[in-house]
PDB file of N, CA and C in Angstrom:
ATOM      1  N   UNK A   1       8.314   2.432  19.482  1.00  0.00           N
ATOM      2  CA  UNK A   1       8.582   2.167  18.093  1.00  0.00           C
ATOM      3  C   UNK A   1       7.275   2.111  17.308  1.00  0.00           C
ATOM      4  N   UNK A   2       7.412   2.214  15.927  1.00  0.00           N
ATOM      5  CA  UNK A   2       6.587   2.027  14.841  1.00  0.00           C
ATOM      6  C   UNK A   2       6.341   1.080  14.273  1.00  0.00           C
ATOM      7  N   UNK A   3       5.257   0.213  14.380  1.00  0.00           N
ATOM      8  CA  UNK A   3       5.215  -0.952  13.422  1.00  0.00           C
ATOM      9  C   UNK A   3       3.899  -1.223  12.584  1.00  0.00           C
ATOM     10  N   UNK A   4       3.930  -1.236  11.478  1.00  0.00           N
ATOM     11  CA  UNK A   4       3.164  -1.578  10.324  1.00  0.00           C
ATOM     12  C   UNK A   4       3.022  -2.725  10.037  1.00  0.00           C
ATOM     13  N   UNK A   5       1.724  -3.434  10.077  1.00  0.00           N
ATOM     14  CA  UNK A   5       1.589  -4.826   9.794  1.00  0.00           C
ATOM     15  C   UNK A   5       0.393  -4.958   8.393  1.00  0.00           C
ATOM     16  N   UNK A   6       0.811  -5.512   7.310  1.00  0.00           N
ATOM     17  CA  UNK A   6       0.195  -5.622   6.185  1.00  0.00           C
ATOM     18  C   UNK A   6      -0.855  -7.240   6.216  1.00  0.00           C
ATOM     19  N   UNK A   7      -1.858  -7.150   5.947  1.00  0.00           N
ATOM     20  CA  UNK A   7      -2.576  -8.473   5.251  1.00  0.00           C
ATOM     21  C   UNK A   7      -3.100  -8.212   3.717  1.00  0.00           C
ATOM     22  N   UNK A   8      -4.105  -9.372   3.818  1.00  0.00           N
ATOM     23  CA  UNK A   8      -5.005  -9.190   2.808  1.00  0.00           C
ATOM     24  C   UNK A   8      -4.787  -9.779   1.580  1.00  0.00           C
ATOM     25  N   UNK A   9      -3.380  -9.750   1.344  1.00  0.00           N
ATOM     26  CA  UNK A   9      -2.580 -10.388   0.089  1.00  0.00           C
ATOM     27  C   UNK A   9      -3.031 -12.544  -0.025  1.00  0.00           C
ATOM     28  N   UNK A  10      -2.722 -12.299  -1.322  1.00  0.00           N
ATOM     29  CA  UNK A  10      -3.172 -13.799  -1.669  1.00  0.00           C
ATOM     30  C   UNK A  10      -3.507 -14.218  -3.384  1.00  0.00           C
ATOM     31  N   UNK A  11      -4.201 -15.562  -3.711  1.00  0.00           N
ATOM     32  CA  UNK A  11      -4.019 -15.398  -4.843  1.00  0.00           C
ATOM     33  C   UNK A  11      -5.420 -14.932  -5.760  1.00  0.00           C
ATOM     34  N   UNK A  12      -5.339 -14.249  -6.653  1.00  0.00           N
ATOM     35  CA  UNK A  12      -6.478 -13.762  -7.267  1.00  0.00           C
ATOM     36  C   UNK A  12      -6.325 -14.222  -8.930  1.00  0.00           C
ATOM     37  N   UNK A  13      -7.284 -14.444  -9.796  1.00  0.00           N
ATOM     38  CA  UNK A  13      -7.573 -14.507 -10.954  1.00  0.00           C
ATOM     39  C   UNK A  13      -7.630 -13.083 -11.864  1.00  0.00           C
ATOM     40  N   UNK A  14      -6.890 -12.794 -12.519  1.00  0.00           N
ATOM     41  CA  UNK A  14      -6.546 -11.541 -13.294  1.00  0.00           C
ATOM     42  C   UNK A  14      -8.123 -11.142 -13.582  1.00  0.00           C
ATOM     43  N   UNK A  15      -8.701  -9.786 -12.907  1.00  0.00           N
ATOM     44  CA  UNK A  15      -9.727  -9.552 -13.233  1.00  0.00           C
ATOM     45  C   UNK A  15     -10.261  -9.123 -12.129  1.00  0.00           C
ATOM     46  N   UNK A  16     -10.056  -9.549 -11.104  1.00  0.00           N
ATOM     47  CA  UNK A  16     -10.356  -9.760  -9.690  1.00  0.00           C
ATOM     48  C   UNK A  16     -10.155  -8.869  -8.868  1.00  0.00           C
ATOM     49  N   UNK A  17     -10.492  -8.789  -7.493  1.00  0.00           N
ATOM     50  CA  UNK A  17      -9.620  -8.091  -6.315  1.00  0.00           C
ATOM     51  C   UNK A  17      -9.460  -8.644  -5.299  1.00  0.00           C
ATOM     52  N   UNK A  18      -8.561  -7.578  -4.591  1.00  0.00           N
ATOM     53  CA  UNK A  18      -8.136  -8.051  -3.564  1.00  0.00           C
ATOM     54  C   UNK A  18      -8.487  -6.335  -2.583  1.00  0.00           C
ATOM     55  N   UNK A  19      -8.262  -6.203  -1.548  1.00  0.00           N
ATOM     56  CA  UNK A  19      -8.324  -5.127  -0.539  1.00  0.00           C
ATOM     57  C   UNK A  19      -6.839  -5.566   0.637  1.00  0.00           C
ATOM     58  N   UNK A  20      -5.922  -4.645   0.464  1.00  0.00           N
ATOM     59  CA  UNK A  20      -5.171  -4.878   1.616  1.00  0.00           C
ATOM     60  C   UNK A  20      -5.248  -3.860   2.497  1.00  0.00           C
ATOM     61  N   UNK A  21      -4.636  -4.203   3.507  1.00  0.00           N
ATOM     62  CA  UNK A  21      -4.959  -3.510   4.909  1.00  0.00           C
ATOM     63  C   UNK A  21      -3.590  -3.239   5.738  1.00  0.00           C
ATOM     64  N   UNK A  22      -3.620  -2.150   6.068  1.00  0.00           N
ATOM     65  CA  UNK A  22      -2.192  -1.959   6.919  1.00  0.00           C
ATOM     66  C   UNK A  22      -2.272  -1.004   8.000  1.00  0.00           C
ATOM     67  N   UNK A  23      -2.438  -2.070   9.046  1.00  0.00           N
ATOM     68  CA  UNK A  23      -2.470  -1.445  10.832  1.00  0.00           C
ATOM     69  C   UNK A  23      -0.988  -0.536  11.434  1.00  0.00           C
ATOM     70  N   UNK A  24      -1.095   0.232  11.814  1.00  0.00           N
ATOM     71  CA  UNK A  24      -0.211   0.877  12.498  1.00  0.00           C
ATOM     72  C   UNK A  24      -0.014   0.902  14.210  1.00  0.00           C
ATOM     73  N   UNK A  25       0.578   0.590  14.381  1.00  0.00           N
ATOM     74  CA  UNK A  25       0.604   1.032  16.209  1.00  0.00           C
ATOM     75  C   UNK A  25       0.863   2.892  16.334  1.00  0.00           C
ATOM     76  N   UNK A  26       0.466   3.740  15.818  1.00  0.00           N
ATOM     77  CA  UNK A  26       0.606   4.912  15.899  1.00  0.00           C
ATOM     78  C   UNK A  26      -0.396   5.594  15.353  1.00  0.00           C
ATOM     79  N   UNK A  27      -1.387   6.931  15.741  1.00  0.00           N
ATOM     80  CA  UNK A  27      -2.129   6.676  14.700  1.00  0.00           C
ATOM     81  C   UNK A  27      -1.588   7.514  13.247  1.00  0.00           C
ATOM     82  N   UNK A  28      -2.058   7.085  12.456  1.00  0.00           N
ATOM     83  CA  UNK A  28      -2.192   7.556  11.069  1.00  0.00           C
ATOM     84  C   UNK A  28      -1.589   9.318  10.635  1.00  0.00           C
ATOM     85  N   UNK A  29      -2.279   9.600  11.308  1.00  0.00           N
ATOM     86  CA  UNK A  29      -2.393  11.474  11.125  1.00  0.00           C
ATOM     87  C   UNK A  29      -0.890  11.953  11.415  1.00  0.00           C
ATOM     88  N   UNK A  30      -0.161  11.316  12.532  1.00  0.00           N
ATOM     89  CA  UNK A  30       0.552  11.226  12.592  1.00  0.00           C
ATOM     90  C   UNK A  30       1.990  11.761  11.468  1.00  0.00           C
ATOM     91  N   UNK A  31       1.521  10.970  10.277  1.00  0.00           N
ATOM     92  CA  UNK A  31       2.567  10.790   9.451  1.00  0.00           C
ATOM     93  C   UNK A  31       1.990  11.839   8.441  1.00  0.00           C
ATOM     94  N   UNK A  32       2.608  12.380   7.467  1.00  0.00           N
ATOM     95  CA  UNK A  32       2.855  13.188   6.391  1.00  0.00           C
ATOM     96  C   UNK A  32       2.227  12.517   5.367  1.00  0.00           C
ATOM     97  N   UNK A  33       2.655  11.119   5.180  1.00  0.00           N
ATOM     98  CA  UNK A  33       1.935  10.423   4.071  1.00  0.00           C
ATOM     99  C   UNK A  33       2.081   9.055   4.307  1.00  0.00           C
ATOM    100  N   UNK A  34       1.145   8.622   4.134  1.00  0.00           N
ATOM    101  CA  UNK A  34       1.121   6.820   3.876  1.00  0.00           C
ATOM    102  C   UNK A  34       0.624   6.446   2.321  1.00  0.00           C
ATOM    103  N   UNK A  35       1.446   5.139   2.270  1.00  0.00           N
ATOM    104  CA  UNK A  35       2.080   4.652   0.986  1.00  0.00           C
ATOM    105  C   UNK A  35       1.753   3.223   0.966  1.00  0.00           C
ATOM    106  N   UNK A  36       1.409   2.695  -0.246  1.00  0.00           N
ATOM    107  CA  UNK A  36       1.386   1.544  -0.678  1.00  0.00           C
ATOM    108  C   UNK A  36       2.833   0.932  -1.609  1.00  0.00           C
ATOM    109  N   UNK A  37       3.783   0.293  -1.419  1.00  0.00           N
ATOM    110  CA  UNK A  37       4.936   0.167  -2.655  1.00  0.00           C
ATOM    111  C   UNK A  37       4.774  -1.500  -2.765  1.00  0.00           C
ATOM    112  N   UNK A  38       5.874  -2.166  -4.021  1.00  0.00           N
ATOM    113  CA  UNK A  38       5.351  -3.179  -4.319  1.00  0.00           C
ATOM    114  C   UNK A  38       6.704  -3.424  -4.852  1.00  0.00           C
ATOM    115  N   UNK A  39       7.179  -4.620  -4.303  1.00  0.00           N
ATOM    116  CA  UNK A  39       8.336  -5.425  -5.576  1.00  0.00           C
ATOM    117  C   UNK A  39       8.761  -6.341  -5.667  1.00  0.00           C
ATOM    118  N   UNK A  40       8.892  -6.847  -6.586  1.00  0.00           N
ATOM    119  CA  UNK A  40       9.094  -8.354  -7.503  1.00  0.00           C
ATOM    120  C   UNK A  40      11.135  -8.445  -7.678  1.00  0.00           C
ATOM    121  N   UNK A  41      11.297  -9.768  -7.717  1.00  0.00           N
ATOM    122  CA  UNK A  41      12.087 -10.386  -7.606  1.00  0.00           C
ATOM    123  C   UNK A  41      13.587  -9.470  -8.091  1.00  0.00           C
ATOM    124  N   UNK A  42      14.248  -9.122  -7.962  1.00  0.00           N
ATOM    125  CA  UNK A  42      15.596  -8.690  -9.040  1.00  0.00           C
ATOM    126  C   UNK A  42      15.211  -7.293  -9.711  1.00  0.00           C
ATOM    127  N   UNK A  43      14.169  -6.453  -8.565  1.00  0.00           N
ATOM    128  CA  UNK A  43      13.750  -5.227  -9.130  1.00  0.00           C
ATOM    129  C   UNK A  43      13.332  -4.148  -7.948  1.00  0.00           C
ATOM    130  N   UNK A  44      13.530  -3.372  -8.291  1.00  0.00           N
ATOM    131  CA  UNK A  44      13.585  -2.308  -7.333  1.00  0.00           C
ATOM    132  C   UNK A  44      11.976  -2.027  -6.616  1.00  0.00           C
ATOM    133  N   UNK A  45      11.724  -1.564  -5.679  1.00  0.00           N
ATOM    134  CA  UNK A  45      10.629  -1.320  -4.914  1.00  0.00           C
ATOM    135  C   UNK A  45      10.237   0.193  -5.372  1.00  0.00           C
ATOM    136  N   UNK A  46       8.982  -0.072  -5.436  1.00  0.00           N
ATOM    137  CA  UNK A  46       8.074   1.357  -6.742  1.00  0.00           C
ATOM    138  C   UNK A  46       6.505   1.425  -5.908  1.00  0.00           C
ATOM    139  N   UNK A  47       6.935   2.570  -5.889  1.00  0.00           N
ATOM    140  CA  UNK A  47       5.208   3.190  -4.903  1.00  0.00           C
ATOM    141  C   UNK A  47       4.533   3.060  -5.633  1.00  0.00           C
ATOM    142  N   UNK A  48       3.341   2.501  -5.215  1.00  0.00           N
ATOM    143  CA  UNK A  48       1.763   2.212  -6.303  1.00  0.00           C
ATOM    144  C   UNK A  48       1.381   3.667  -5.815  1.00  0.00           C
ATOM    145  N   UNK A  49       0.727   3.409  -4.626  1.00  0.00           N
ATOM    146  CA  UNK A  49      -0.179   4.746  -4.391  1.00  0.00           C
ATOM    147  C   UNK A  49       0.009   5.189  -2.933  1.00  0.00           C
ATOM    148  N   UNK A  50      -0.080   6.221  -2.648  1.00  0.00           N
ATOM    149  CA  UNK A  50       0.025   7.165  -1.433  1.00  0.00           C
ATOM    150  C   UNK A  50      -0.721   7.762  -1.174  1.00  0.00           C
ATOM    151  N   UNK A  51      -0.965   8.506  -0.027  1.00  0.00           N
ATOM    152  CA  UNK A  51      -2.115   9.384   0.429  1.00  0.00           C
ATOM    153  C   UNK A  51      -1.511  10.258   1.592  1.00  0.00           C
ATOM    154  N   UNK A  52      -1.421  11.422   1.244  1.00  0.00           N
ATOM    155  CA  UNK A  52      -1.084  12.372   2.653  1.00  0.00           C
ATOM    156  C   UNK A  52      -1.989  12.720   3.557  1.00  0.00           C
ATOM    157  N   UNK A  53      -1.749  13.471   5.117  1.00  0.00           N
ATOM    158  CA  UNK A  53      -2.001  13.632   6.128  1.00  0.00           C
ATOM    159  C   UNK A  53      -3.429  14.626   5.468  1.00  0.00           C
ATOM    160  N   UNK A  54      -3.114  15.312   4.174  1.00  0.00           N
ATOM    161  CA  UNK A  54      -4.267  15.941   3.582  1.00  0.00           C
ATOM    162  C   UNK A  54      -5.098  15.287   2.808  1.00  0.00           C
ATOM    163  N   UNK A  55      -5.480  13.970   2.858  1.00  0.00           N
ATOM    164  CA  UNK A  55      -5.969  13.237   2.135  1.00  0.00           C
ATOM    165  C   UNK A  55      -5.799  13.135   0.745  1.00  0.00           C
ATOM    166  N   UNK A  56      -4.863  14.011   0.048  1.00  0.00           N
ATOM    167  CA  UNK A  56      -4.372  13.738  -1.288  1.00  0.00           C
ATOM    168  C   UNK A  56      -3.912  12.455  -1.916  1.00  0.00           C
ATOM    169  N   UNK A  57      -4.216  11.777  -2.954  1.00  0.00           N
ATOM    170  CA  UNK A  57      -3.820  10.526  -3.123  1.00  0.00           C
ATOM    171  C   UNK A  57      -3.054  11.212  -4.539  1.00  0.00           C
ATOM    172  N   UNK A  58      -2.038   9.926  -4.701  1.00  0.00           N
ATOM    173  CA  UNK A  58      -1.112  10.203  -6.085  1.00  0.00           C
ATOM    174  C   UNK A  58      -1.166   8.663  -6.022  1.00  0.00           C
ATOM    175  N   UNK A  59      -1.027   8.222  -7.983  1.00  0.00           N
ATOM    176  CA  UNK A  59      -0.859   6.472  -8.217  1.00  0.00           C
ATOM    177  C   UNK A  59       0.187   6.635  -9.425  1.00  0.00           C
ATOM    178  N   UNK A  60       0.567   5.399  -9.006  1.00  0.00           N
ATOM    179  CA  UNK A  60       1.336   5.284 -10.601  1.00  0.00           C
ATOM    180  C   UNK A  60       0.601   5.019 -11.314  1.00  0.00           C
ATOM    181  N   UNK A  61       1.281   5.545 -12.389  1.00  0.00           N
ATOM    182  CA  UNK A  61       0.102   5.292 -13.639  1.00  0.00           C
ATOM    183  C   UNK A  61      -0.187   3.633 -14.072  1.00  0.00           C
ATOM    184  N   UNK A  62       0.566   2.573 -14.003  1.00  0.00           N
ATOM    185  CA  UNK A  62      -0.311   1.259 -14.205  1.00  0.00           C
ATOM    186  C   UNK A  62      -1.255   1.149 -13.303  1.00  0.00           C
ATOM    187  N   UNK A  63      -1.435   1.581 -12.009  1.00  0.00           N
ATOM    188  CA  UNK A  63      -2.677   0.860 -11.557  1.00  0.00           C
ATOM    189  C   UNK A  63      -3.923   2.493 -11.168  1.00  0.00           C
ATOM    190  N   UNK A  64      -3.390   3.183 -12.383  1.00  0.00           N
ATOM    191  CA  UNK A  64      -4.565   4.713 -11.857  1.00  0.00           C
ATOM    192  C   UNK A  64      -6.035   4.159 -12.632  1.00  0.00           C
ATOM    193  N   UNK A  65      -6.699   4.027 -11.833  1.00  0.00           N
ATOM    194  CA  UNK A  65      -8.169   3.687 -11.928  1.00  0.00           C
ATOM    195  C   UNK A  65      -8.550   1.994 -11.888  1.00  0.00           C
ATOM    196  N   UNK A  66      -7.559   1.830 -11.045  1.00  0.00           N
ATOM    197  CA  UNK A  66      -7.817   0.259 -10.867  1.00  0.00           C
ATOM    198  C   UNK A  66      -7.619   0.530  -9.187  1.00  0.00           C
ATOM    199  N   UNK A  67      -6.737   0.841  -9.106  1.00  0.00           N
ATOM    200  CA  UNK A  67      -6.514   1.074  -7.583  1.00  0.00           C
ATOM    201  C   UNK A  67      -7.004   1.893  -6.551  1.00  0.00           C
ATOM    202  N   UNK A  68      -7.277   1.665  -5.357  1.00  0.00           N
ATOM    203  CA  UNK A  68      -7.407   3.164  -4.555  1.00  0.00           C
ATOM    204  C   UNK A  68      -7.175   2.930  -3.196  1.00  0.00           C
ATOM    205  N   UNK A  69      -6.520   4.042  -2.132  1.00  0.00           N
ATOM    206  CA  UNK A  69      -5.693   4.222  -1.524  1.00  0.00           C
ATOM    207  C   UNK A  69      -6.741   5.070  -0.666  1.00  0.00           C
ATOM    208  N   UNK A  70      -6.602   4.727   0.985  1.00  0.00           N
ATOM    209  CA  UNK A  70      -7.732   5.541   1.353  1.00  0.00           C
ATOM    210  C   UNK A  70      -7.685   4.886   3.220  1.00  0.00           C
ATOM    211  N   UNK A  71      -7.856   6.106   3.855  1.00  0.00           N
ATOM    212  CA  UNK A  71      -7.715   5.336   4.955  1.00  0.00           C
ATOM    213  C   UNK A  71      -9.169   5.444   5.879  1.00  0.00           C
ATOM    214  N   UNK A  72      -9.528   4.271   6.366  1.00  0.00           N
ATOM    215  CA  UNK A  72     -10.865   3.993   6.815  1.00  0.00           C
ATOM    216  C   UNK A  72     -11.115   4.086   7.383  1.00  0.00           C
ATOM    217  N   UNK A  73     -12.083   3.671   8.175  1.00  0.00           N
ATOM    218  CA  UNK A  73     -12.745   3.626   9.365  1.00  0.00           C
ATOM    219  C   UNK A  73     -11.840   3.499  10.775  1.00  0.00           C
ATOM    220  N   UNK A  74     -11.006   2.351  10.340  1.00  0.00           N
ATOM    221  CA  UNK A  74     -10.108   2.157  11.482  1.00  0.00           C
ATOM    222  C   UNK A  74      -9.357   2.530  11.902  1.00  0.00           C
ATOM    223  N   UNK A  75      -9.069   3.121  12.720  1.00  0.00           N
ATOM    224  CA  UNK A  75      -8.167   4.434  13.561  1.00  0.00           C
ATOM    225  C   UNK A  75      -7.449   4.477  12.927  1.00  0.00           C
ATOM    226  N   UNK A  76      -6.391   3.373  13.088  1.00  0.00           N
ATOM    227  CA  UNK A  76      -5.181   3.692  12.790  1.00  0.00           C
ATOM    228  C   UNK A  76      -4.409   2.263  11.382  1.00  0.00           C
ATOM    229  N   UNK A  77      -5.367   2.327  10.241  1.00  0.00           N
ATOM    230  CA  UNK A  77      -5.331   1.500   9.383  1.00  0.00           C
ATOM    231  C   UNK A  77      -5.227   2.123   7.769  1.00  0.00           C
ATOM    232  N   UNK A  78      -4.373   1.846   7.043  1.00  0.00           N
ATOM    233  CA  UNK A  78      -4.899   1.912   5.667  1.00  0.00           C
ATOM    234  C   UNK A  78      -5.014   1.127   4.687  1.00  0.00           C
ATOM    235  N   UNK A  79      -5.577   1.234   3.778  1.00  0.00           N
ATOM    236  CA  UNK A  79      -6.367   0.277   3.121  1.00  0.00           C
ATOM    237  C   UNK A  79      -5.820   0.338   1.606  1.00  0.00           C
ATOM    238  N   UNK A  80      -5.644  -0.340   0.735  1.00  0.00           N
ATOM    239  CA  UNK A  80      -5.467  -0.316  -0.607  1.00  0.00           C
ATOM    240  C   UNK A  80      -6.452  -1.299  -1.222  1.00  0.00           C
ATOM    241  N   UNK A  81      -7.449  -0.823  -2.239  1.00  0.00           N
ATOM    242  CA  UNK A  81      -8.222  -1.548  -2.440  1.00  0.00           C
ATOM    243  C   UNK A  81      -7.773  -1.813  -3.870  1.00  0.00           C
ATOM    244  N   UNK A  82      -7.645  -3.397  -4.275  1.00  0.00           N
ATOM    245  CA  UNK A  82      -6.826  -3.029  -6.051  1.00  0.00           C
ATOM    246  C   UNK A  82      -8.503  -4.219  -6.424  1.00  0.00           C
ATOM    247  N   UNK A  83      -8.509  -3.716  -7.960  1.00  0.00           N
ATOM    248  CA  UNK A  83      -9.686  -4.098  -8.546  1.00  0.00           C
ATOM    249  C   UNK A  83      -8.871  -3.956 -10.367  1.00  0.00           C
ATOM    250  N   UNK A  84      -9.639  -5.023 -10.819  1.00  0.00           N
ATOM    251  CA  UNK A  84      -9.525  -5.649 -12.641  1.00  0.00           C
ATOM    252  C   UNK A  84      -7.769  -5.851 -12.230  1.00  0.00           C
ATOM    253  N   UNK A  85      -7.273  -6.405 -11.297  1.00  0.00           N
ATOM    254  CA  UNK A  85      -6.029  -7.054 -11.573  1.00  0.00           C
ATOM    255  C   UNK A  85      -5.444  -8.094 -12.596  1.00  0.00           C
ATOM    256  N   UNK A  86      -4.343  -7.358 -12.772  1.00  0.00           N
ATOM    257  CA  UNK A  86      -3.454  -8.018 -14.312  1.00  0.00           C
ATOM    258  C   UNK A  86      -2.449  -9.110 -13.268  1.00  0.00           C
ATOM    259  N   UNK A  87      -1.975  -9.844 -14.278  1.00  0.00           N
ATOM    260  CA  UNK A  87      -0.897 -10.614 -13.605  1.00  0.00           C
ATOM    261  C   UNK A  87       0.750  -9.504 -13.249  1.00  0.00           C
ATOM    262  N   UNK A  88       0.905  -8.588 -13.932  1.00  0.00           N
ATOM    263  CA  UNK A  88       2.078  -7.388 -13.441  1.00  0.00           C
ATOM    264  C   UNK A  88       1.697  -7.003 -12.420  1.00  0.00           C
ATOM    265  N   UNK A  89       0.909  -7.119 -11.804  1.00  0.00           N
ATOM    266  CA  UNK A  89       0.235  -6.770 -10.452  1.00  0.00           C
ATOM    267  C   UNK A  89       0.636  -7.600  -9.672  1.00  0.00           C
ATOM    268  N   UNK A  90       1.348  -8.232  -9.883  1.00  0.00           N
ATOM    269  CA  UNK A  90       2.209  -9.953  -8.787  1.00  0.00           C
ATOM    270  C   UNK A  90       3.013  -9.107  -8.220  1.00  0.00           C
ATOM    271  N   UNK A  91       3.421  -9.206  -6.767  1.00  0.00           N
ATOM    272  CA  UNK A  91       4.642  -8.519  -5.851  1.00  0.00           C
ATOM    273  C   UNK A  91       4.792  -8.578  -4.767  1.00  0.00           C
ATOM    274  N   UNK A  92       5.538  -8.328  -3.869  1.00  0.00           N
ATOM    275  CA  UNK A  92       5.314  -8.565  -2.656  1.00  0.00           C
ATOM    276  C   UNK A  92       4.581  -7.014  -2.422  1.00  0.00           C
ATOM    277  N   UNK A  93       3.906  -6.944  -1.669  1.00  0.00           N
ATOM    278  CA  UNK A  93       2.921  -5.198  -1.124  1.00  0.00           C
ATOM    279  C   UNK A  93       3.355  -4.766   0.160  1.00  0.00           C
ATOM    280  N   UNK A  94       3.960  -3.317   0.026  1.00  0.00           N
ATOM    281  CA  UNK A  94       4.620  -2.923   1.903  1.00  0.00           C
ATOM    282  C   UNK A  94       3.889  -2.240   1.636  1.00  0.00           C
ATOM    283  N   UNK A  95       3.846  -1.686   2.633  1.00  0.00           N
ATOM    284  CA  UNK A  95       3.188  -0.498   3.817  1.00  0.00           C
ATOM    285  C   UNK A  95       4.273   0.617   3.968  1.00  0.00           C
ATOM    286  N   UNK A  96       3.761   1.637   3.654  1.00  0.00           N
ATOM    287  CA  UNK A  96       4.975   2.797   4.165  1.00  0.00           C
ATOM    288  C   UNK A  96       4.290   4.058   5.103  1.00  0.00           C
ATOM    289  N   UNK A  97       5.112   4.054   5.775  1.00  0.00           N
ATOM    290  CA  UNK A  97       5.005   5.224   6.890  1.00  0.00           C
ATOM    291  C   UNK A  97       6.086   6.535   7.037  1.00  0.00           C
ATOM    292  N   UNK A  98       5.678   7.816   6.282  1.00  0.00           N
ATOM    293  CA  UNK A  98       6.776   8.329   6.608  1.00  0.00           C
ATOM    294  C   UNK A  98       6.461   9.435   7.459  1.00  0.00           C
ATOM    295  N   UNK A  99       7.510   9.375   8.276  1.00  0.00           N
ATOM    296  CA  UNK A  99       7.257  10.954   9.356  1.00  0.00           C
ATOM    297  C   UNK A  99       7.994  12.027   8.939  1.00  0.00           C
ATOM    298  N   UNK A 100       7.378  12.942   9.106  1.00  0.00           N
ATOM    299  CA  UNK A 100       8.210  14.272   8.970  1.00  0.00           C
ATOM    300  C   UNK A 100       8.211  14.746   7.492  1.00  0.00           C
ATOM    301  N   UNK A 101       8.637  15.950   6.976  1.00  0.00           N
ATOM    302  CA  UNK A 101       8.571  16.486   5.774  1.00  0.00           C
ATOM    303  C   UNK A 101       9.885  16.747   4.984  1.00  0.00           C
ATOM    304  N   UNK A 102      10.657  17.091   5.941  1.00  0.00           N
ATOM    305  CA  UNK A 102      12.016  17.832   5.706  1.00  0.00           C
ATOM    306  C   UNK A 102      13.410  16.864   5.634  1.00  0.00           C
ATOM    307  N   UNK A 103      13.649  16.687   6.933  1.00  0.00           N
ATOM    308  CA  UNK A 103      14.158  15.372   7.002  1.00  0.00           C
ATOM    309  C   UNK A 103      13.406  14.082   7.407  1.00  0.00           C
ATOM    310  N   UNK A 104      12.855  12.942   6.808  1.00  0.00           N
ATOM    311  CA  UNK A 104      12.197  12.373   6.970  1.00  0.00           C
ATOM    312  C   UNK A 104      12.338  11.051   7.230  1.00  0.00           C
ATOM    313  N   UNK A 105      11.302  10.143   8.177  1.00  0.00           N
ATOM    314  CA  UNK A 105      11.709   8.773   8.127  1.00  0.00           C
ATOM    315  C   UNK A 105      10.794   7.810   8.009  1.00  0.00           C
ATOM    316  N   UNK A 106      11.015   7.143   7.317  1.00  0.00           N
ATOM    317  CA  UNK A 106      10.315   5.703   6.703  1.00  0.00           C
ATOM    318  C   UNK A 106      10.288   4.936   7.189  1.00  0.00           C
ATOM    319  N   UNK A 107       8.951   4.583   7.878  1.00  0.00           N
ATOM    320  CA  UNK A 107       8.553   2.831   8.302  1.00  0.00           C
ATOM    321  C   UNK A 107       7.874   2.045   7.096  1.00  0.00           C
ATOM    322  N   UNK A 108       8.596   0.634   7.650  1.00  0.00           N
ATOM    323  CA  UNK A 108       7.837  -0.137   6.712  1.00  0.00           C
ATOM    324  C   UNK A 108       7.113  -1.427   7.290  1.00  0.00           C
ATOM    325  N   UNK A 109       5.895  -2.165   6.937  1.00  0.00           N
ATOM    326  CA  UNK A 109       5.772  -3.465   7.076  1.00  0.00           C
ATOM    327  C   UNK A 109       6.484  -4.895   6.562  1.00  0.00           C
ATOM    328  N   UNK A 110       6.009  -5.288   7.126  1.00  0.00           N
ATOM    329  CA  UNK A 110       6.774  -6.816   6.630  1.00  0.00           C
ATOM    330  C   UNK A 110       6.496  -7.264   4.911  1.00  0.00           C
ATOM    331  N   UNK A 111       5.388  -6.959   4.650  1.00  0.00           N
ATOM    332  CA  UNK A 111       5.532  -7.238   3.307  1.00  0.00           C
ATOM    333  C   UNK A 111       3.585  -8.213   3.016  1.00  0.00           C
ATOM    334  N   UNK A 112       3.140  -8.295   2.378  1.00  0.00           N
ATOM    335  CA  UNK A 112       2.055  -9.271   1.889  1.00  0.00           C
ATOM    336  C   UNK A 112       2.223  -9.500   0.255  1.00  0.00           C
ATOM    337  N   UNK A 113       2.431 -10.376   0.175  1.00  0.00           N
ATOM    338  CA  UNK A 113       2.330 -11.266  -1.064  1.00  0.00           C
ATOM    339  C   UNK A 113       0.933 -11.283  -1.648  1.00  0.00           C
ATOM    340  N   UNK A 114       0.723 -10.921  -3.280  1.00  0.00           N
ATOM    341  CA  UNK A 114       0.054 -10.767  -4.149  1.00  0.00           C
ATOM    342  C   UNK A 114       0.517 -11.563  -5.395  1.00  0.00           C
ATOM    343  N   UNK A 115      -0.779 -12.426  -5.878  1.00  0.00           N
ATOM    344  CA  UNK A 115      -0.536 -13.196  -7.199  1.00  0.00           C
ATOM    345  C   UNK A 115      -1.577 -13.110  -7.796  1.00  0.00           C
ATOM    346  N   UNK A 116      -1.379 -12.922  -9.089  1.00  0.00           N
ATOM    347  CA  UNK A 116      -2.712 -12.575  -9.747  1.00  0.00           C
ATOM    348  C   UNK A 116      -1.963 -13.724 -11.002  1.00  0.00           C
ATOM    349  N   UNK A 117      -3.438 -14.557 -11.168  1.00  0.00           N
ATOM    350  CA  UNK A 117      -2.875 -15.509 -12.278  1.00  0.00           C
ATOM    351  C   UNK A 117      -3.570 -15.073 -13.557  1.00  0.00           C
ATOM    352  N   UNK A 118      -3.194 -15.523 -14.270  1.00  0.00           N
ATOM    353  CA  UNK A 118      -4.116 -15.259 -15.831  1.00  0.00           C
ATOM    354  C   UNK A 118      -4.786 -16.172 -16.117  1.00  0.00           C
TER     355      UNK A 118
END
């Protein structure tokens, strides 16, 4: 099996950053694309930023040039680094893993919690 484990999350002062991190038991290359998504209470779950097996990154537009998406040093890890955080930036943060192109399947992590106060 596949499992994605998220940290890094916690509370920050609007302005601030944070860097999260998301380990895989598989490596990385593996997948088609890895994903950062994010969601708050009574609202649907919305991809911040992604990065494919070609290193292409795509963001939503609230966090394009605040955010960046990038996988590191560590084998089998990716990283979301968020910087000048707003308080809309509060959410819980998964990890996404998807395999395949065509028909495809989605892993996810457990989740890390993000608070950004004002």
């Amino acid at each position: 099996q596949v499992q994605l484990v998220e940290s890094g999350g916690g509370l920050v002062q609007a302005g601030g950053s944070l860097e999260l991190s998301c380990v895989v038991s598989a490596p990385i290359g593996s997948f088609s694309a890895m994903a950062w998504y994010r969601q708050t209470p009574g609202n649907p779950r919305h991809m911040v930023a992604s990065i494919t097996s070609a290193f292409a990154t795509n963001y939503t537009d609230s966090v394009k040039g605040r955010f960046i998406i990038y996988r590191g040093g560590a084998k089998n890890t990716v990283y979301l680094q968020m910087n000048s955080l707003r308080p809309e930036d509060t959410a819980v943060y998964y990890c996404n893993a998807r395999l395949g192109r065509n028909a495809y399947f989605d892993y996810w992590g457990q989740g890390t919690q993000v608070t950004v106060s004002s």
